[in-house]
PDB file of N, CA and C in Angstrom:
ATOM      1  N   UNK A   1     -93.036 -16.311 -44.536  1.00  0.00           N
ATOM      2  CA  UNK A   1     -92.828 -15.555 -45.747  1.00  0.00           C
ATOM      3  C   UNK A   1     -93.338 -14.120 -45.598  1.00  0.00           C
ATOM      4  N   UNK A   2     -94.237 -14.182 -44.729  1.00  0.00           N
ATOM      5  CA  UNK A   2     -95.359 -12.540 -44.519  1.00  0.00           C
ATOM      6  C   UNK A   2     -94.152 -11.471 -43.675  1.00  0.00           C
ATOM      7  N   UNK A   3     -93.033 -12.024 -42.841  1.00  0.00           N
ATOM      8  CA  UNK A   3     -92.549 -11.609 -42.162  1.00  0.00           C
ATOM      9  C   UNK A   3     -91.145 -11.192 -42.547  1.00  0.00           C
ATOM     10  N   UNK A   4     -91.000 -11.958 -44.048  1.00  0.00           N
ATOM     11  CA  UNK A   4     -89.583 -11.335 -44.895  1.00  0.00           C
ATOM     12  C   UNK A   4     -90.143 -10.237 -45.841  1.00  0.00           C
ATOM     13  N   UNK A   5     -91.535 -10.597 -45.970  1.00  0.00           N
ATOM     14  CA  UNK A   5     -92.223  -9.217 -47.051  1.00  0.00           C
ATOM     15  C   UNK A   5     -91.713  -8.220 -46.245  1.00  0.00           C
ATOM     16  N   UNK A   6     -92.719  -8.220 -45.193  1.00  0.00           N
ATOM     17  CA  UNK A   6     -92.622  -7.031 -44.356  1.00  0.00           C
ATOM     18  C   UNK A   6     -91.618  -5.951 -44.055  1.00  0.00           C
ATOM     19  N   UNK A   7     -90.181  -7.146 -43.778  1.00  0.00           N
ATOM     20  CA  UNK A   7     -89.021  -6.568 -43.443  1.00  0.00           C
ATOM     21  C   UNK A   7     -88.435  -6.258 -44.857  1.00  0.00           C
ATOM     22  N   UNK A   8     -88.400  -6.488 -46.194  1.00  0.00           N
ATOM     23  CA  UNK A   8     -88.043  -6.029 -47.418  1.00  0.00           C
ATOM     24  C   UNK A   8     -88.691  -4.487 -47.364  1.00  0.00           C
ATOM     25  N   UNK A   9     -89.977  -4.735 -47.298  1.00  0.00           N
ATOM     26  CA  UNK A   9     -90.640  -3.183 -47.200  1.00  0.00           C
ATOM     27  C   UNK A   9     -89.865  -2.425 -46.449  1.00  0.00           C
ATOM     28  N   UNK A  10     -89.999  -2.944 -45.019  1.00  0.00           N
ATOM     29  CA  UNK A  10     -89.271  -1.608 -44.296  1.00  0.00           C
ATOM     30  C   UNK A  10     -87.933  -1.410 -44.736  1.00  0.00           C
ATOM     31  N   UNK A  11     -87.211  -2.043 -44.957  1.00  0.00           N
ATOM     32  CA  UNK A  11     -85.723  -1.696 -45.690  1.00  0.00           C
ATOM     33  C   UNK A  11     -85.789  -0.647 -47.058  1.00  0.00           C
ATOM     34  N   UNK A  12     -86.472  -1.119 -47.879  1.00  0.00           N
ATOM     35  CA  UNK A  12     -86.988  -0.572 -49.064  1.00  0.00           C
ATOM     36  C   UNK A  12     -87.361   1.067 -48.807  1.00  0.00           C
ATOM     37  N   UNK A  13     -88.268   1.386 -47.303  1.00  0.00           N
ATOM     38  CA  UNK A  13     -88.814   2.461 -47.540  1.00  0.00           C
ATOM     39  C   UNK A  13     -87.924   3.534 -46.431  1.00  0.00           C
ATOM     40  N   UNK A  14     -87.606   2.721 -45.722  1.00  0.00           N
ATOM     41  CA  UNK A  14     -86.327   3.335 -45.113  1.00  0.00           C
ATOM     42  C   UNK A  14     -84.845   3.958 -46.112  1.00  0.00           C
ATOM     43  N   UNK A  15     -84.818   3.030 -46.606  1.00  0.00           N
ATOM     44  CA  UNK A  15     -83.576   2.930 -47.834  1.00  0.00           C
ATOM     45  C   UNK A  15     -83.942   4.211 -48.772  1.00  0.00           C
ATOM     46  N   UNK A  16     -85.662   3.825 -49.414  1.00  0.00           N
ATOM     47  CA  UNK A  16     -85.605   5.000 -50.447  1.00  0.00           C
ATOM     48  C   UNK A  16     -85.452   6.552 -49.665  1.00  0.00           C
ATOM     49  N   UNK A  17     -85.911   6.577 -48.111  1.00  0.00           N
ATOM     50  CA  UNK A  17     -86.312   7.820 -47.359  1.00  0.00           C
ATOM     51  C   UNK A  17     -84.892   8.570 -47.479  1.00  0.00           C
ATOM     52  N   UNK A  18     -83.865   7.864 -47.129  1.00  0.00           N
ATOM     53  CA  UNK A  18     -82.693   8.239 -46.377  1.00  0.00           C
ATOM     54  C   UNK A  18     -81.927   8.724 -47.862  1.00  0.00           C
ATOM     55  N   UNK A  19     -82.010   7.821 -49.139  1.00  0.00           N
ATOM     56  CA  UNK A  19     -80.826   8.301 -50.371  1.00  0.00           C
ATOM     57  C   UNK A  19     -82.301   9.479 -50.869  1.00  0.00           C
ATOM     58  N   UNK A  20     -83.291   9.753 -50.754  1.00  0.00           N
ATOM     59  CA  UNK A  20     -84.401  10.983 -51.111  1.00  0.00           C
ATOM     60  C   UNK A  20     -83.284  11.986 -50.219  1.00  0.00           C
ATOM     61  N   UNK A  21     -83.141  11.854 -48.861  1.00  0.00           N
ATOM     62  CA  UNK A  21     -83.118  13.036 -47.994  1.00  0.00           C
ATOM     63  C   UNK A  21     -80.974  13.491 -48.746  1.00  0.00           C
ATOM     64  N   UNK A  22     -80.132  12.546 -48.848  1.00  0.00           N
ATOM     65  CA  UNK A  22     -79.236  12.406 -49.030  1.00  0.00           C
ATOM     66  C   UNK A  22     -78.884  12.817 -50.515  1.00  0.00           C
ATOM     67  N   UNK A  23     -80.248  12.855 -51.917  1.00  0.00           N
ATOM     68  CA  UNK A  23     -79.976  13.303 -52.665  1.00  0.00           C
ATOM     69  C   UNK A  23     -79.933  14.970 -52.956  1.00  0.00           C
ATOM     70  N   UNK A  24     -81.314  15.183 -52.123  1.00  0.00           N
ATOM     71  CA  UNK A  24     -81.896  16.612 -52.138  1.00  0.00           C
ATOM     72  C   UNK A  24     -80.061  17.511 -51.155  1.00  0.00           C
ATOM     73  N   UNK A  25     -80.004  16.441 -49.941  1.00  0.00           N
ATOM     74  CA  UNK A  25     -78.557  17.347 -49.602  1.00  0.00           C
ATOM     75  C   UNK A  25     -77.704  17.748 -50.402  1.00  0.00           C
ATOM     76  N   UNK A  26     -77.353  16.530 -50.851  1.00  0.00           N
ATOM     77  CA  UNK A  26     -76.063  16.526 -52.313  1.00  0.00           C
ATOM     78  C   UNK A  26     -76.557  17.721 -53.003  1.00  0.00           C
ATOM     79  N   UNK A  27     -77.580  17.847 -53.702  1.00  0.00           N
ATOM     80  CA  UNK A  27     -77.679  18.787 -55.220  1.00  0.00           C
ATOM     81  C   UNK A  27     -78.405  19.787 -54.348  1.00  0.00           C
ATOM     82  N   UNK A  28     -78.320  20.628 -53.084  1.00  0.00           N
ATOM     83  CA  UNK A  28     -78.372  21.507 -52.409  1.00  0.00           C
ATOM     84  C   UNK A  28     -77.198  22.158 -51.850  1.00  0.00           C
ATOM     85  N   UNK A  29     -76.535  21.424 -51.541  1.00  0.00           N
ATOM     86  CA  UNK A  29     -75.100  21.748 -51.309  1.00  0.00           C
ATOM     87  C   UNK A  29     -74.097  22.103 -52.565  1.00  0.00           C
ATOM     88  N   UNK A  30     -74.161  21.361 -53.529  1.00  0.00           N
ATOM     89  CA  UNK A  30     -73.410  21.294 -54.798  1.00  0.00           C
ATOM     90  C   UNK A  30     -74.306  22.395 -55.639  1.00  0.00           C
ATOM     91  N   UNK A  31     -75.590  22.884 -56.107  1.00  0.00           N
ATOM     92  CA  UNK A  31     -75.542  23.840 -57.257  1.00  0.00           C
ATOM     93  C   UNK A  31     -75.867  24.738 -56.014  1.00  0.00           C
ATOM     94  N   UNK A  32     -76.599  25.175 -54.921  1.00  0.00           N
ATOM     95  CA  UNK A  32     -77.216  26.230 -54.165  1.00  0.00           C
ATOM     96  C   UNK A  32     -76.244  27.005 -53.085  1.00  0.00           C
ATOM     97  N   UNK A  33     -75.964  26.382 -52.347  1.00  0.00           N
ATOM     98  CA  UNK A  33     -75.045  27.010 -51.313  1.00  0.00           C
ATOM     99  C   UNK A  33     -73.975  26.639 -51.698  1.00  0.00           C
ATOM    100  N   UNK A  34     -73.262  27.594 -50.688  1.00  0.00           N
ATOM    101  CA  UNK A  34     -71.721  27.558 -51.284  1.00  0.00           C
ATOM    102  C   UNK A  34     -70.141  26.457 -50.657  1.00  0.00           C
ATOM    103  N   UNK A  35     -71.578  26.258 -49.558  1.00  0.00           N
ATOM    104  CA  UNK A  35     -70.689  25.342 -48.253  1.00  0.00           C
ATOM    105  C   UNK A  35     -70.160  23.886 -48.856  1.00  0.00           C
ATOM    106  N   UNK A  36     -69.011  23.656 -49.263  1.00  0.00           N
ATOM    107  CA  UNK A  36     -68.667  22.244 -49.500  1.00  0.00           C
ATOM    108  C   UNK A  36     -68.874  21.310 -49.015  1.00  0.00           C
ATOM    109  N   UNK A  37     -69.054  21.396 -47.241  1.00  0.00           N
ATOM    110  CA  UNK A  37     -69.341  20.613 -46.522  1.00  0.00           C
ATOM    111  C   UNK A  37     -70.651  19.677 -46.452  1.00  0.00           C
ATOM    112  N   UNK A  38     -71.765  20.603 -47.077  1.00  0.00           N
ATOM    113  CA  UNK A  38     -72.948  19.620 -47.354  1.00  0.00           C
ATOM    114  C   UNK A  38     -73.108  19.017 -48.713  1.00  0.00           C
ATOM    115  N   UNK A  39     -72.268  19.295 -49.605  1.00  0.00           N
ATOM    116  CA  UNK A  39     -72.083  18.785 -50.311  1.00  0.00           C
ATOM    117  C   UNK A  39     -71.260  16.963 -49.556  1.00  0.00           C
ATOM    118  N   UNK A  40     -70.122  16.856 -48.746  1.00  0.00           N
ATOM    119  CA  UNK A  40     -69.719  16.000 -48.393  1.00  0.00           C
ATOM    120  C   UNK A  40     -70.976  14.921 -47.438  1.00  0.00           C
ATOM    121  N   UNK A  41     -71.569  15.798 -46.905  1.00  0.00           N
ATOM    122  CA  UNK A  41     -72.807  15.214 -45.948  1.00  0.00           C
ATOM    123  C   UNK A  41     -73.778  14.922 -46.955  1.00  0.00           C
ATOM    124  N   UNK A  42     -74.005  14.919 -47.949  1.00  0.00           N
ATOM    125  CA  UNK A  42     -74.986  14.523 -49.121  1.00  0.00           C
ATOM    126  C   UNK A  42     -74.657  12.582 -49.788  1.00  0.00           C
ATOM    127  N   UNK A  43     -73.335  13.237 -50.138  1.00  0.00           N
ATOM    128  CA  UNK A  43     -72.542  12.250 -50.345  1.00  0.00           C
ATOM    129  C   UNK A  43     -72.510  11.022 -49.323  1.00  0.00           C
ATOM    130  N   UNK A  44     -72.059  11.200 -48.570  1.00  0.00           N
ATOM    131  CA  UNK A  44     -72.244  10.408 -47.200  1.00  0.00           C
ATOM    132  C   UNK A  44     -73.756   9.794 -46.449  1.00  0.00           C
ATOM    133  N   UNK A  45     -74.397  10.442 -47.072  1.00  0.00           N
ATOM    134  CA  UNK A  45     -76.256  10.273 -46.529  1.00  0.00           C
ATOM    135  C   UNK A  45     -76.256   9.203 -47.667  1.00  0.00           C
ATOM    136  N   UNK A  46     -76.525   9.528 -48.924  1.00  0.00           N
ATOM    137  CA  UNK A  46     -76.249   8.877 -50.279  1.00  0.00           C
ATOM    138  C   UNK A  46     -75.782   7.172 -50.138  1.00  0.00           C
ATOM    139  N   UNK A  47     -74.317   6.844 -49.149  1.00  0.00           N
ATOM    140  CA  UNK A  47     -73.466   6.010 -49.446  1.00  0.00           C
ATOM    141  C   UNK A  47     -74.186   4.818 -48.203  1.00  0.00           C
ATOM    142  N   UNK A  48     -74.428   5.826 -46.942  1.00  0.00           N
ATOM    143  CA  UNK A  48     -75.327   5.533 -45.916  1.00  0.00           C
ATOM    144  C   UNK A  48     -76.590   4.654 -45.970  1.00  0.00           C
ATOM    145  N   UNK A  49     -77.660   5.638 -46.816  1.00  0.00           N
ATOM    146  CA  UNK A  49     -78.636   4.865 -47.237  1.00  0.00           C
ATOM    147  C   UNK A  49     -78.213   3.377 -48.416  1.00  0.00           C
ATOM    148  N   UNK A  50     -77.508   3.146 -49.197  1.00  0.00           N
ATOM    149  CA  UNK A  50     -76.817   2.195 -50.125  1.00  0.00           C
ATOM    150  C   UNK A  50     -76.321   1.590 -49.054  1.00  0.00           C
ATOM    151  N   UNK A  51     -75.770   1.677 -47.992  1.00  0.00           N
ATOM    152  CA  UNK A  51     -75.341   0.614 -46.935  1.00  0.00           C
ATOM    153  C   UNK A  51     -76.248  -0.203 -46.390  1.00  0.00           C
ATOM    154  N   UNK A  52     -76.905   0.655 -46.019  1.00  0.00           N
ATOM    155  CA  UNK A  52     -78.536   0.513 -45.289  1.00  0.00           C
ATOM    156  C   UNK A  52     -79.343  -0.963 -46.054  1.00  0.00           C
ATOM    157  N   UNK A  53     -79.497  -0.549 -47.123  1.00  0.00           N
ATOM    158  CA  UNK A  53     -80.402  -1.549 -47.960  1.00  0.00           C
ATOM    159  C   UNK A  53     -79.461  -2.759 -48.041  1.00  0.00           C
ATOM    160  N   UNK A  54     -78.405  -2.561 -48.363  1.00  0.00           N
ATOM    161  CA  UNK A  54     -77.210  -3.837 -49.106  1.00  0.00           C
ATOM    162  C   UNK A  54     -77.526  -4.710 -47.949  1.00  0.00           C
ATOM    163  N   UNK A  55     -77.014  -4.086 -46.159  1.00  0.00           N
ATOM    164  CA  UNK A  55     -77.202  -4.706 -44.948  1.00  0.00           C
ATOM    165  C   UNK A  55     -78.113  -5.662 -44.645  1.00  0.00           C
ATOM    166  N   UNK A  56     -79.671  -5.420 -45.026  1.00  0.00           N
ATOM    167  CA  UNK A  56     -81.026  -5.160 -45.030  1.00  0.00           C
ATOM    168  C   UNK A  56     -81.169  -6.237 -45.804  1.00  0.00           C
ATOM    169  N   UNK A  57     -80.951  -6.415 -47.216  1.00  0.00           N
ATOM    170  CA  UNK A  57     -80.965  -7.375 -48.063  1.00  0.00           C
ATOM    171  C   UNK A  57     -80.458  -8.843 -48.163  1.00  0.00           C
ATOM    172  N   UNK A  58     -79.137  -8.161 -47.281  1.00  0.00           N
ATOM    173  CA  UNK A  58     -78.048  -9.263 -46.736  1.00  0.00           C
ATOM    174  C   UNK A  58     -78.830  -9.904 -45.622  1.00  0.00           C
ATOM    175  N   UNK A  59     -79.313  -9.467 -44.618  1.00  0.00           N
ATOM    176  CA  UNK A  59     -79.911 -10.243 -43.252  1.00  0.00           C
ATOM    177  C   UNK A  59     -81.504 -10.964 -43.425  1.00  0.00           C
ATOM    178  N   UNK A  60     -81.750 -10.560 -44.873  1.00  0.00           N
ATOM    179  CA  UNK A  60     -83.242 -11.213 -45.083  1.00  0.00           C
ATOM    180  C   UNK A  60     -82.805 -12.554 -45.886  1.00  0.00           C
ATOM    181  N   UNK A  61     -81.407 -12.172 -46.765  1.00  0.00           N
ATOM    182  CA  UNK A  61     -81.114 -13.656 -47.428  1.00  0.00           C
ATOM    183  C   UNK A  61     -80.518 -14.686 -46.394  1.00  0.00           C
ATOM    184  N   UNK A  62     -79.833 -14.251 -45.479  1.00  0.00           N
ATOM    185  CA  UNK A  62     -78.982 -15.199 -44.631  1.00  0.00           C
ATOM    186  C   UNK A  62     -80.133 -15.693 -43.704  1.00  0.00           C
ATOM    187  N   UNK A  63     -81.509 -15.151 -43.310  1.00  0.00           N
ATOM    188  CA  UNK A  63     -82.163 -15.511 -42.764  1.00  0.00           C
ATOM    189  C   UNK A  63     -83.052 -16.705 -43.305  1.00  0.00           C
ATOM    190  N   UNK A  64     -83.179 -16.256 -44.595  1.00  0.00           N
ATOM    191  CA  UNK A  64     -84.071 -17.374 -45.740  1.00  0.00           C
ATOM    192  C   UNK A  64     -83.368 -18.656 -45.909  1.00  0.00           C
ATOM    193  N   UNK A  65     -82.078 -18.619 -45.637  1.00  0.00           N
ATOM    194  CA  UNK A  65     -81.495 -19.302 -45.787  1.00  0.00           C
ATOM    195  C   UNK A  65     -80.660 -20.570 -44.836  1.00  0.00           C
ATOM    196  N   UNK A  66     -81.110 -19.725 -43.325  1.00  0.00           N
ATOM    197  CA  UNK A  66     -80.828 -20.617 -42.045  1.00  0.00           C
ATOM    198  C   UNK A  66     -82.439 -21.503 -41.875  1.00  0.00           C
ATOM    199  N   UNK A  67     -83.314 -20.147 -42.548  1.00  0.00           N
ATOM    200  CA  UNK A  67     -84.515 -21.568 -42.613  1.00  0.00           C
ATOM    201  C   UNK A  67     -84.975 -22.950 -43.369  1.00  0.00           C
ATOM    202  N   UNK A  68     -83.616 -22.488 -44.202  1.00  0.00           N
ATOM    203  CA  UNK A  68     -84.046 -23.909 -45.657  1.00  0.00           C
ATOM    204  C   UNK A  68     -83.012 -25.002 -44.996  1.00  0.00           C
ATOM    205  N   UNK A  69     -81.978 -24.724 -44.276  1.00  0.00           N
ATOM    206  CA  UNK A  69     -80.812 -25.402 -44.538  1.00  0.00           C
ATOM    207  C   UNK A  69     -81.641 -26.734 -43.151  1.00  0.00           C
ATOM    208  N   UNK A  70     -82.701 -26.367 -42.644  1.00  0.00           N
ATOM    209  CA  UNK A  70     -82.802 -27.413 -41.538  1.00  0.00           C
ATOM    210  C   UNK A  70     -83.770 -28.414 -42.416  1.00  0.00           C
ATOM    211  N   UNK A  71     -84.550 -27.848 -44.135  1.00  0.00           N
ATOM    212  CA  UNK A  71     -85.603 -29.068 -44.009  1.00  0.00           C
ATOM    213  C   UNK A  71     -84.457 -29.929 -45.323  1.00  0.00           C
ATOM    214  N   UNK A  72     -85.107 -31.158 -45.394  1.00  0.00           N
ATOM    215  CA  UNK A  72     -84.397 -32.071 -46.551  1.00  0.00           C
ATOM    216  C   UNK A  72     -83.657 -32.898 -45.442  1.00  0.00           C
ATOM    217  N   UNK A  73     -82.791 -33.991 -46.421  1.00  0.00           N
ATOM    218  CA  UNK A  73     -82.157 -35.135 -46.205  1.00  0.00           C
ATOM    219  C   UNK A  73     -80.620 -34.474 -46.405  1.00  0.00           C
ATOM    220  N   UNK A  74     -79.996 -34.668 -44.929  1.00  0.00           N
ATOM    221  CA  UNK A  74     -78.562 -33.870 -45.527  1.00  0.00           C
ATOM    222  C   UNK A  74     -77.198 -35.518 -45.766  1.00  0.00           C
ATOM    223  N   UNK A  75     -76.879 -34.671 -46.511  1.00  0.00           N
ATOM    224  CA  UNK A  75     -76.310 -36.061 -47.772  1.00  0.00           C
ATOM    225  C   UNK A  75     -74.366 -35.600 -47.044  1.00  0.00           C
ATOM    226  N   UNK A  76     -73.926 -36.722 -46.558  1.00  0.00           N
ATOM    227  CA  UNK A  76     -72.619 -37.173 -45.897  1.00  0.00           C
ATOM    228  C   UNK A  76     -71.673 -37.688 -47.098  1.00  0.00           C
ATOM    229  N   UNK A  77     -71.123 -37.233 -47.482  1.00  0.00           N
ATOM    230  CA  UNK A  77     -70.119 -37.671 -48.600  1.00  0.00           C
ATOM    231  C   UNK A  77     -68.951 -38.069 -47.928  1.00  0.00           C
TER     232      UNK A  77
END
C-alpha cells in the first residue's frame, strides 16, 4: 500500500508541476506576447500534463487490481 501512496504522489506532483509550467505558458503567450505559437505550446503542455496523471492513475488502478484478483475463492459458473 506504502508503494501505491508513493507512486500517487509522484504522479500528483509531477502532474501538478507540468499543467503549473503549461498554465503560466498558455496565459503568457495568450495576454503578453504576441507569438501564437506559445500560446499552442501552452495548450499542449496543459493537455500533456492531463495525460500524464489520467496514465498515472490508470497504472496504479490496474495494478491494485492484478493484486486483488489472485486472493479469494474464484467461483466457476
Amino acid at each position: 500500500m506504502k508503494s501505491k501512496q508513493e507512486m500517487l504522489n509522484a504522479i500528483k506532483y509531477v502532474g501538478y508541476t507540468i499543467l503549473a509550467i503549461g498554465i503560466s505558458i498558455f496565459l503568457y503567450g495568450f495576454f503578453i506576447s504576441d507569438y501564437s505559437t506559445l500560446t499552442g505550446i501552452g495548450i499542449g503542455t496543459v493537455m500533456g500534463a492531463v495525460f500524464i496523471f489520467l496514465m498515472g492513475i490508470f497504472f496504479v488502478a490496474t495494478e491494485e487490481m492484478q493484486e486483488k484478483t489472485d486472493k479469494g475463492i474464484r467461483i466457476v459458473r
